[in-house]
PDB file of N, CA and C in Angstrom:
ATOM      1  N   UNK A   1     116.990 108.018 106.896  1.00  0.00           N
ATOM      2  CA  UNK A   1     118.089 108.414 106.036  1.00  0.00           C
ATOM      3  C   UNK A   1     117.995 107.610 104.747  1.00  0.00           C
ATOM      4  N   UNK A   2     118.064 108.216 103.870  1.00  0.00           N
ATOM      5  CA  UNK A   2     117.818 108.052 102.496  1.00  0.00           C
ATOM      6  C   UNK A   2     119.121 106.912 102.202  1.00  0.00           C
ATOM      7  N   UNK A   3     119.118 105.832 101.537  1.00  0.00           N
ATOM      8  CA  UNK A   3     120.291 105.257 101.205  1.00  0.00           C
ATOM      9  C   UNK A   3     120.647 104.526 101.735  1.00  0.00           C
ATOM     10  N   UNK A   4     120.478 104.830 103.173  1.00  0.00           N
ATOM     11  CA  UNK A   4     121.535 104.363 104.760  1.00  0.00           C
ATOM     12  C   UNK A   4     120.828 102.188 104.713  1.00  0.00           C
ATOM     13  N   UNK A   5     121.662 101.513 104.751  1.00  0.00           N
ATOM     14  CA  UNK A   5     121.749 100.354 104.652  1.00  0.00           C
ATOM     15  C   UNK A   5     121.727  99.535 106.216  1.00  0.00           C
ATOM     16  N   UNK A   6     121.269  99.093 106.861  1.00  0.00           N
ATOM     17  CA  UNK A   6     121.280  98.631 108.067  1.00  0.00           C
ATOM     18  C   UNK A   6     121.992  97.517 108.299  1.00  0.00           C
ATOM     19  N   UNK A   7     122.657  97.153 109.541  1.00  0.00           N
ATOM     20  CA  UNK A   7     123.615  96.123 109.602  1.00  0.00           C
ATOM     21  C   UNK A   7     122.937  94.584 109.598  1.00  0.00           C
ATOM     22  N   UNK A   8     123.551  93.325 109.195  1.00  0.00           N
ATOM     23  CA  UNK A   8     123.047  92.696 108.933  1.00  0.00           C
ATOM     24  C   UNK A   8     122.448  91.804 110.569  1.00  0.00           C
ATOM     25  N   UNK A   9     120.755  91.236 110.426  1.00  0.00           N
ATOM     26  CA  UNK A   9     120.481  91.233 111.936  1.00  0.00           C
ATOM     27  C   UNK A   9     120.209  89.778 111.290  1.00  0.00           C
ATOM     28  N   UNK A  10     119.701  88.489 112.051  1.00  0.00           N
ATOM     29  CA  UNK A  10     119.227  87.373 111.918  1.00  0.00           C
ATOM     30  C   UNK A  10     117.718  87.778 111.613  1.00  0.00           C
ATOM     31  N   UNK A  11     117.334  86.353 110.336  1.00  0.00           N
ATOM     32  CA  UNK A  11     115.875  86.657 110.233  1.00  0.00           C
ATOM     33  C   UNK A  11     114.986  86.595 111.022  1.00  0.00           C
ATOM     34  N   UNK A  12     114.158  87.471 111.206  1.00  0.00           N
ATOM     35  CA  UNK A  12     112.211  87.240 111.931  1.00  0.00           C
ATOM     36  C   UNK A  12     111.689  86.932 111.535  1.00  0.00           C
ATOM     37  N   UNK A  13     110.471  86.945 112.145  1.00  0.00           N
ATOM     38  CA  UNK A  13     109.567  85.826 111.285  1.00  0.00           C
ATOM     39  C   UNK A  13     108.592  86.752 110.275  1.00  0.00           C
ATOM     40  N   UNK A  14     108.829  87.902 110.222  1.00  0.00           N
ATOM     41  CA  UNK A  14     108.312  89.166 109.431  1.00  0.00           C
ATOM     42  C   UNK A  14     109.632  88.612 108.185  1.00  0.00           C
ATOM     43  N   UNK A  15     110.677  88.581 108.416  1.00  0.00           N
ATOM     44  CA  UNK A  15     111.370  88.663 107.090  1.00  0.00           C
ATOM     45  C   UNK A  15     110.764  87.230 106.557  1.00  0.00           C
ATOM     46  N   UNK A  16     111.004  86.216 107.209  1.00  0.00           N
ATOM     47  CA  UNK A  16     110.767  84.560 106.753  1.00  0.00           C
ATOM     48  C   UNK A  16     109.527  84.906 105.688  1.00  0.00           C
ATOM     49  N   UNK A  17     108.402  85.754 106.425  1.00  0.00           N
ATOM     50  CA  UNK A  17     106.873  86.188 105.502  1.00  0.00           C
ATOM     51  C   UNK A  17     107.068  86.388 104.214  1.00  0.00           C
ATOM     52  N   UNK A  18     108.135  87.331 104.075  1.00  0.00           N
ATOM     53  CA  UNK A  18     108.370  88.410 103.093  1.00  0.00           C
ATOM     54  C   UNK A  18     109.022  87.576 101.792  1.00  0.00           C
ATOM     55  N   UNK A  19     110.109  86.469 102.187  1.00  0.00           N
ATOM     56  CA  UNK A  19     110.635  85.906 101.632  1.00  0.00           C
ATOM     57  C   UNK A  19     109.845  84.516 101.064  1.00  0.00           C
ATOM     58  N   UNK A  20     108.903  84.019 101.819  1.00  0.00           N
ATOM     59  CA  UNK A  20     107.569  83.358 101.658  1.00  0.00           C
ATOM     60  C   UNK A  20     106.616  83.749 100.202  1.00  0.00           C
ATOM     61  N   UNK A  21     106.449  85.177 100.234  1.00  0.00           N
ATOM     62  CA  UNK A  21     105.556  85.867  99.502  1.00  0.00           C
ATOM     63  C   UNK A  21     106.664  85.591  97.906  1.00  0.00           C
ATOM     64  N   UNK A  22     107.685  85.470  97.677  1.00  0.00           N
ATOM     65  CA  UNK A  22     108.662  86.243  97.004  1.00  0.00           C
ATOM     66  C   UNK A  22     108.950  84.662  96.211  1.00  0.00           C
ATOM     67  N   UNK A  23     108.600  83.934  96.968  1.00  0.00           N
ATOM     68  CA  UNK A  23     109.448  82.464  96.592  1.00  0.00           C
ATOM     69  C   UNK A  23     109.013  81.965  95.599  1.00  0.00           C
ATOM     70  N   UNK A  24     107.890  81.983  95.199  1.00  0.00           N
ATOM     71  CA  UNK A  24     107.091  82.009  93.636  1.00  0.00           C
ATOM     72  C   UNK A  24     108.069  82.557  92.608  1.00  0.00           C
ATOM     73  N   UNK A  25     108.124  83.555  92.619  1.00  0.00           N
ATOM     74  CA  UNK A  25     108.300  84.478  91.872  1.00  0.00           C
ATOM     75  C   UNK A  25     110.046  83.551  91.652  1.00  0.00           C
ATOM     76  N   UNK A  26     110.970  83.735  92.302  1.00  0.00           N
ATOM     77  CA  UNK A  26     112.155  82.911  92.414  1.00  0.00           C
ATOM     78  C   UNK A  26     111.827  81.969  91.643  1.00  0.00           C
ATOM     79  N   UNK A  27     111.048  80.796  92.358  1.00  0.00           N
ATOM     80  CA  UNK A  27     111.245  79.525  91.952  1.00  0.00           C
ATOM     81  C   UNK A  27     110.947  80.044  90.520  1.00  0.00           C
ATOM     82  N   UNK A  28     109.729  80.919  89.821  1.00  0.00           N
ATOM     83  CA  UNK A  28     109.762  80.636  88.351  1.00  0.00           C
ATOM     84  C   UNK A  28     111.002  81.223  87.523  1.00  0.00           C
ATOM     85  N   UNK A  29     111.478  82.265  88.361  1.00  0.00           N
ATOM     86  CA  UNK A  29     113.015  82.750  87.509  1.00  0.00           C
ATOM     87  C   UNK A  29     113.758  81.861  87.015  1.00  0.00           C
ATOM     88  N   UNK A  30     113.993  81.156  88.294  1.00  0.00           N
ATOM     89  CA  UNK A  30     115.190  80.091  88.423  1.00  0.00           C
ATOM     90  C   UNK A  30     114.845  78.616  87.622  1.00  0.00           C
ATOM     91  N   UNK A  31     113.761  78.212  87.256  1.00  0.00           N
ATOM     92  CA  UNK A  31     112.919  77.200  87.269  1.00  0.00           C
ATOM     93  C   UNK A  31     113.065  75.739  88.330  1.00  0.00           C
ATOM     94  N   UNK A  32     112.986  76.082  89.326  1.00  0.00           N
ATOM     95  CA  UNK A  32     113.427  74.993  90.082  1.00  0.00           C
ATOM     96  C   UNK A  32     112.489  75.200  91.481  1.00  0.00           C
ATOM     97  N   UNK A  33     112.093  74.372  92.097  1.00  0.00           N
ATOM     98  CA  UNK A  33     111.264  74.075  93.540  1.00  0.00           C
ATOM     99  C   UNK A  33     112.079  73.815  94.786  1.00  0.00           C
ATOM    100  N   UNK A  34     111.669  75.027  95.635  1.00  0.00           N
ATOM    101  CA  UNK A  34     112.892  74.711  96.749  1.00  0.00           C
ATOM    102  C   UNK A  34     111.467  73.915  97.609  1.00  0.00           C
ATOM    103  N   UNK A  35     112.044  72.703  98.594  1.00  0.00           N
ATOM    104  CA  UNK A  35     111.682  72.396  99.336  1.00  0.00           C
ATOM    105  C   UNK A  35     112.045  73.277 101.612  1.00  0.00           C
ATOM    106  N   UNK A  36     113.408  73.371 100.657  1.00  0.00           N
ATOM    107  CA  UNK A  36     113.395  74.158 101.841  1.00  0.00           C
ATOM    108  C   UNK A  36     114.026  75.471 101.175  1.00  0.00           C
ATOM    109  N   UNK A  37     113.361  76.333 102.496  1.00  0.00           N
ATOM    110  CA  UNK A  37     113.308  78.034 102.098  1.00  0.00           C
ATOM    111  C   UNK A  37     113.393  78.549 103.770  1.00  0.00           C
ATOM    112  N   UNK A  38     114.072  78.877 104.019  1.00  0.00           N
ATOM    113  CA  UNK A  38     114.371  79.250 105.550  1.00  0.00           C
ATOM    114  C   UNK A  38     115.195  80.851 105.151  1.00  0.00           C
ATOM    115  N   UNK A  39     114.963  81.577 105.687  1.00  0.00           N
ATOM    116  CA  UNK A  39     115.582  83.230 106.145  1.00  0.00           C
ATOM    117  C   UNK A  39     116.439  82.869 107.302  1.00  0.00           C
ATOM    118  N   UNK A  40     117.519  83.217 106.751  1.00  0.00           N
ATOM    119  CA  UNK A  40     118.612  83.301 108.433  1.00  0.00           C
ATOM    120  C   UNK A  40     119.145  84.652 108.443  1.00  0.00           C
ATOM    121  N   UNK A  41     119.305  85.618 107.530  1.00  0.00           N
ATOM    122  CA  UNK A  41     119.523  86.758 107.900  1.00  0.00           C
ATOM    123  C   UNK A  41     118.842  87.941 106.929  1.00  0.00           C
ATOM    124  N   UNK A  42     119.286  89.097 107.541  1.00  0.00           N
ATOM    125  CA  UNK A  42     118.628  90.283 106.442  1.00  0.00           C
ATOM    126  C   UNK A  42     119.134  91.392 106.594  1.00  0.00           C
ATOM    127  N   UNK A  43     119.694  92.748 105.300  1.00  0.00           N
ATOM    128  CA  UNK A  43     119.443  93.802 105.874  1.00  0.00           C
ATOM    129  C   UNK A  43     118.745  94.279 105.063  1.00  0.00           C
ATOM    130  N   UNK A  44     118.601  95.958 105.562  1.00  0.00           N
ATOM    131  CA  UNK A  44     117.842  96.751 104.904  1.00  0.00           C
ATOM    132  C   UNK A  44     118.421  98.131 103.858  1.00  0.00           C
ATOM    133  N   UNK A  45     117.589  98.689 102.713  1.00  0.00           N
ATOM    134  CA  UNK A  45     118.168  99.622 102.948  1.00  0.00           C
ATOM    135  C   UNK A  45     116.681 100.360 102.449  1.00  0.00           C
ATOM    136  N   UNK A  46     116.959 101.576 102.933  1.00  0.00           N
ATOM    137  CA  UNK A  46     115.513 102.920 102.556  1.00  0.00           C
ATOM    138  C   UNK A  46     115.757 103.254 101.367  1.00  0.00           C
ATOM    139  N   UNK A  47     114.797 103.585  99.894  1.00  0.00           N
ATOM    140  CA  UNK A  47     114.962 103.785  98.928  1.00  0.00           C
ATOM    141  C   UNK A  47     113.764 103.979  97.865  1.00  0.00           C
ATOM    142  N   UNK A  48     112.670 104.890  98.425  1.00  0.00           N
ATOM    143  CA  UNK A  48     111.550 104.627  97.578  1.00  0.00           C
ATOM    144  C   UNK A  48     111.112 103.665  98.036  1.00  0.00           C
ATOM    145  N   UNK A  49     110.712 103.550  99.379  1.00  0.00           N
ATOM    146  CA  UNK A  49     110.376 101.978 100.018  1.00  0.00           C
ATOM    147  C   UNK A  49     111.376 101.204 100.749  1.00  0.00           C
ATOM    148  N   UNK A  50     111.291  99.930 100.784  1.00  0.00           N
ATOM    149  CA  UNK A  50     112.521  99.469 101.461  1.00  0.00           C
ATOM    150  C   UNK A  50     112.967  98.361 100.758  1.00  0.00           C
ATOM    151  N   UNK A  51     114.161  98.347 100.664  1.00  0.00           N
ATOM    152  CA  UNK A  51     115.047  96.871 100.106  1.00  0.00           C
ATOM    153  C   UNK A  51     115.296  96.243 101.168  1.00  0.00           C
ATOM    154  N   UNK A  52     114.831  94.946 100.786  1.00  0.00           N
ATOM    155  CA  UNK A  52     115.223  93.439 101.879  1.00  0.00           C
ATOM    156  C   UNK A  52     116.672  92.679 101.011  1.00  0.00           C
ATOM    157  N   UNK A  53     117.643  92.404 101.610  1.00  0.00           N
ATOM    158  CA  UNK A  53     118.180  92.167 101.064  1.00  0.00           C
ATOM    159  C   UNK A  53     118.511  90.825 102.600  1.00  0.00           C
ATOM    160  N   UNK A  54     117.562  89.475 101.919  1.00  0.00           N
ATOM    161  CA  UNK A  54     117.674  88.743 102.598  1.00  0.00           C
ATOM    162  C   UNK A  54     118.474  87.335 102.266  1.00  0.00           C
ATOM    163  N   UNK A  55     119.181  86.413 103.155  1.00  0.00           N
ATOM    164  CA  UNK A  55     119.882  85.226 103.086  1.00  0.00           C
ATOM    165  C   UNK A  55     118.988  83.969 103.145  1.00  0.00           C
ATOM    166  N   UNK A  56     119.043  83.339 102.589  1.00  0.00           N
ATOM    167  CA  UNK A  56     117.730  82.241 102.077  1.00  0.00           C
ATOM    168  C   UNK A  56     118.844  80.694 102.102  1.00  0.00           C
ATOM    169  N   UNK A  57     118.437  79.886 103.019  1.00  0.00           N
ATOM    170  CA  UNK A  57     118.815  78.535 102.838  1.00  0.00           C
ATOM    171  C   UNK A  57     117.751  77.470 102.193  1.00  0.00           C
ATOM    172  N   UNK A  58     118.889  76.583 100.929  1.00  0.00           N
ATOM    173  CA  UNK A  58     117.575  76.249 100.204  1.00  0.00           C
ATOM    174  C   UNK A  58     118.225  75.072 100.153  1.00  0.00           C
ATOM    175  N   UNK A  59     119.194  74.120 100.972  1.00  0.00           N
ATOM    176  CA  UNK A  59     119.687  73.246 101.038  1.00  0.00           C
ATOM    177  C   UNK A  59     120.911  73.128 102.115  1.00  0.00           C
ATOM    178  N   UNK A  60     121.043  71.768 102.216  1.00  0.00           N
ATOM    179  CA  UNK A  60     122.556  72.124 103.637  1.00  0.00           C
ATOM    180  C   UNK A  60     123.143  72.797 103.513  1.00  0.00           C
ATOM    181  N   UNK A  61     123.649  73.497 102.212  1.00  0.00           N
ATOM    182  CA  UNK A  61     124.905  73.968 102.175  1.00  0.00           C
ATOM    183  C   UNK A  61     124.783  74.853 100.770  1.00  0.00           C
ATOM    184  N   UNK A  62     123.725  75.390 100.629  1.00  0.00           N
ATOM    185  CA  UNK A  62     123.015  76.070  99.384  1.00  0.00           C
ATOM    186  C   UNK A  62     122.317  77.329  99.908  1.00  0.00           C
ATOM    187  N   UNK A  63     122.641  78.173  99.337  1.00  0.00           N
ATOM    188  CA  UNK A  63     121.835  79.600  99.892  1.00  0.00           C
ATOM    189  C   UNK A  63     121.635  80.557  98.949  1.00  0.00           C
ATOM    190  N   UNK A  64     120.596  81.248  98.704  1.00  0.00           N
ATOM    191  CA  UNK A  64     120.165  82.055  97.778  1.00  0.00           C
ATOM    192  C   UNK A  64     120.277  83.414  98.415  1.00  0.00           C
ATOM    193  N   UNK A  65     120.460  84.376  97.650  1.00  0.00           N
ATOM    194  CA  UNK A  65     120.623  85.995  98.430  1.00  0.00           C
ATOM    195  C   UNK A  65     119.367  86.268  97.875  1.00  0.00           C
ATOM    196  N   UNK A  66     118.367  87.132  98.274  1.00  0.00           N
ATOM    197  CA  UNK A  66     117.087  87.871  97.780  1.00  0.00           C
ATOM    198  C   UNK A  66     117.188  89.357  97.891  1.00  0.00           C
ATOM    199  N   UNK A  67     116.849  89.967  96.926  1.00  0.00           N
ATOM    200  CA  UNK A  67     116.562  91.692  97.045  1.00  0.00           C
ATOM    201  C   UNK A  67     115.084  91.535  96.207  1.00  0.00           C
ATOM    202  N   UNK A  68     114.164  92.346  97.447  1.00  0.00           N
ATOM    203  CA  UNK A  68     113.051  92.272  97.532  1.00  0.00           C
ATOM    204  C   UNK A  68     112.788  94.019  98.264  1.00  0.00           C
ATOM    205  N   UNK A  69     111.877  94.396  97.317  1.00  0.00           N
ATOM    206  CA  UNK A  69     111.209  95.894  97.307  1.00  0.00           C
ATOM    207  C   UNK A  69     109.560  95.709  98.132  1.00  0.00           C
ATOM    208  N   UNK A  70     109.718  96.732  99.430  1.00  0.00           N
ATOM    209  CA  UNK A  70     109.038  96.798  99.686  1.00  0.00           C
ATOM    210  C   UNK A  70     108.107  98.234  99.304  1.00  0.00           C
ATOM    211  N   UNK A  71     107.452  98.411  98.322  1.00  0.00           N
ATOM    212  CA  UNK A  71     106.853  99.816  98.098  1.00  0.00           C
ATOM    213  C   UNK A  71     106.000 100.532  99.004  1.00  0.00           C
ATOM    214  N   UNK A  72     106.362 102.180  99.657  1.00  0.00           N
ATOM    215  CA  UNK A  72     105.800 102.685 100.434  1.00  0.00           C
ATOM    216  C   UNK A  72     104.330 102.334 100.863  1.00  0.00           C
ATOM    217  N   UNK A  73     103.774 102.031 101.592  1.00  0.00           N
ATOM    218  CA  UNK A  73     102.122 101.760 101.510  1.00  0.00           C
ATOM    219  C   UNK A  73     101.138 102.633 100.947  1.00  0.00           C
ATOM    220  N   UNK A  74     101.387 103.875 100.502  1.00  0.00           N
ATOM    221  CA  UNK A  74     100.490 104.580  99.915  1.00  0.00           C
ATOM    222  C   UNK A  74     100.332 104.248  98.437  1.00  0.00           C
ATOM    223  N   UNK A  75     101.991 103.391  98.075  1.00  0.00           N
ATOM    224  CA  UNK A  75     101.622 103.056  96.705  1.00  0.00           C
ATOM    225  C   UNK A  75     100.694 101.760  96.418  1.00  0.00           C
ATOM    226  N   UNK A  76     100.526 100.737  97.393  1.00  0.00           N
ATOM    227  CA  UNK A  76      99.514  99.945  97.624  1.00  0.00           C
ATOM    228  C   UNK A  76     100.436  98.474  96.436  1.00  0.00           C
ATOM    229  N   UNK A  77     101.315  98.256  96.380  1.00  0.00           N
ATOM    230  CA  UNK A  77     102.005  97.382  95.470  1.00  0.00           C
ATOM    231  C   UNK A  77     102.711  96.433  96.011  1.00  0.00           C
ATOM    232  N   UNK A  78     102.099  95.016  95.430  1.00  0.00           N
ATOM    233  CA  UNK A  78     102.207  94.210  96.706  1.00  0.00           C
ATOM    234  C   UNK A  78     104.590  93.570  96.547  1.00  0.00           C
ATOM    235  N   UNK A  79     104.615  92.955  97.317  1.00  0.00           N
ATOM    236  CA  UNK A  79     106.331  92.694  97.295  1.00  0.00           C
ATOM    237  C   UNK A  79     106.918  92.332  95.622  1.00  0.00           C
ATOM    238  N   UNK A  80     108.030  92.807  95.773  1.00  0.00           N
ATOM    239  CA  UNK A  80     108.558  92.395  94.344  1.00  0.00           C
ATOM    240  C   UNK A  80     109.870  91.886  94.545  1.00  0.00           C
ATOM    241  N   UNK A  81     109.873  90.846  93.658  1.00  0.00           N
ATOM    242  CA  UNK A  81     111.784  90.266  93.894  1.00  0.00           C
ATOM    243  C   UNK A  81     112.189  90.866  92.534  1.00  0.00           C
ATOM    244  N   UNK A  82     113.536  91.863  93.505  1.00  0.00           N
ATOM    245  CA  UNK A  82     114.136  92.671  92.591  1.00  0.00           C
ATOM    246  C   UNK A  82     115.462  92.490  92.048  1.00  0.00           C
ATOM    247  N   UNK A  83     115.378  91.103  92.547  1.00  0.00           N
ATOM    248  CA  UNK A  83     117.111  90.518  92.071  1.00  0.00           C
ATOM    249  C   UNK A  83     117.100  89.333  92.781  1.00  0.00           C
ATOM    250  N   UNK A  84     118.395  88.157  92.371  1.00  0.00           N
ATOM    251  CA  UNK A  84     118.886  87.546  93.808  1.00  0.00           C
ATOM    252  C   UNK A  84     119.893  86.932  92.847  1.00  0.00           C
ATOM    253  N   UNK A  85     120.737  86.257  93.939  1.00  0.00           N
ATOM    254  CA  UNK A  85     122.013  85.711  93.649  1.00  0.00           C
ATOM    255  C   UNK A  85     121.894  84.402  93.875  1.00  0.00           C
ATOM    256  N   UNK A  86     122.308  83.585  93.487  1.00  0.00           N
ATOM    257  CA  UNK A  86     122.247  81.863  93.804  1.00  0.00           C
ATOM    258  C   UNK A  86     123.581  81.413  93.958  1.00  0.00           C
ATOM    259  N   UNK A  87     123.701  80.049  94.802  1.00  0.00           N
ATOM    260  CA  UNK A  87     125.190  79.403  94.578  1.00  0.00           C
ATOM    261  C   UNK A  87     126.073  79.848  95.464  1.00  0.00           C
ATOM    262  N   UNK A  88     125.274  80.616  96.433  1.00  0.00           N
ATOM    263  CA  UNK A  88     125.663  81.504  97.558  1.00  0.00           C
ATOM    264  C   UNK A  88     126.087  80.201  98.473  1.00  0.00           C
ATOM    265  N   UNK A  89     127.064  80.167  99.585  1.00  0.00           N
ATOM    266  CA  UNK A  89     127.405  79.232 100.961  1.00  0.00           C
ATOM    267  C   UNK A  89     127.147  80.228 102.056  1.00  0.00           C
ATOM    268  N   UNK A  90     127.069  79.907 103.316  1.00  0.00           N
ATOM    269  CA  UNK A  90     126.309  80.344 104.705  1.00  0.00           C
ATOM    270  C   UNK A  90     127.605  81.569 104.756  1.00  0.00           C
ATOM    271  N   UNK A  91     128.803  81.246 104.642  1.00  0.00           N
ATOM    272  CA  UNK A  91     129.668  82.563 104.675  1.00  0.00           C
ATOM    273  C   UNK A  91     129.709  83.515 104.135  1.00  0.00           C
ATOM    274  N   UNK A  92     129.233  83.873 102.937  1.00  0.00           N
ATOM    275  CA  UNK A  92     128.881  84.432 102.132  1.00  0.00           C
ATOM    276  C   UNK A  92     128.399  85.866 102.084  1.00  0.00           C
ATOM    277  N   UNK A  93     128.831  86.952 102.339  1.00  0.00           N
ATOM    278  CA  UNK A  93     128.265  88.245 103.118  1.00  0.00           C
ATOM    279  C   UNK A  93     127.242  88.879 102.522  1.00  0.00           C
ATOM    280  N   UNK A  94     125.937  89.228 102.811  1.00  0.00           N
ATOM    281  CA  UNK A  94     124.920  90.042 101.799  1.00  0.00           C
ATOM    282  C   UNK A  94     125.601  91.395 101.656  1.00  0.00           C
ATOM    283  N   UNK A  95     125.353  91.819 100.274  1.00  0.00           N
ATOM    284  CA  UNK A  95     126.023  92.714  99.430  1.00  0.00           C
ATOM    285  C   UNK A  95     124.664  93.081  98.816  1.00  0.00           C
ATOM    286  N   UNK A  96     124.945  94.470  98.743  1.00  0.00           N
ATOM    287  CA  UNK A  96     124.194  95.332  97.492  1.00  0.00           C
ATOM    288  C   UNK A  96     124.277  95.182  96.015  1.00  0.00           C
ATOM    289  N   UNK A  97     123.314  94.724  95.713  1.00  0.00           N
ATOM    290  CA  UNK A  97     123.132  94.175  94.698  1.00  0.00           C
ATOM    291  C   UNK A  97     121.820  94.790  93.526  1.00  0.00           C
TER     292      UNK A  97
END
């Protein structure tokens, strides 16, 4: 289903990857070096590929939101960070963004 957004599940170690691949790209947005980068949650949504719209702890009490495009595999294009939010706390609900 086109659109349809999936409920939010705890991260795997497939999302932790994804968010791994992506963290470059962050750290140079943001200009800053996370030492820690941990995935604790994620959802999805279908859209020309798939949006990760994952929860990122980058300190005790510091959390980054990520929206990250996964492009269909026929388009052969490797992950892209397509947004994120900073300044985020662990309560904090992932939102479409």
């Amino acid at each position: 289903m086109s659109g349809g957004r999936s409920k939010s599940k705890a991260a795997t170690p497939e999302v932790q990857a994804i968010a791994d691949k992506v963290k470059p790209q962050l750290e140079e947005q943001v200009n800053r070096k996370y030492s820690l980068f941990k995935a604790v949650e994620f959802t999805t949504q279908e859209d020309q590929g798939t949006n990760y719209f994952i929860k990122v702890q980058v300190d005790n009490d510091d959390f980054v939101h990520l929206r990250v495009l996964e492009s269909p595999p026929h388009e052969n294009k490797p992950l892209a960070l397509q947004g994120y939010q900073t300044d985020k706390s662990k309560g904090d609900k992932l939102t479409v963004f």
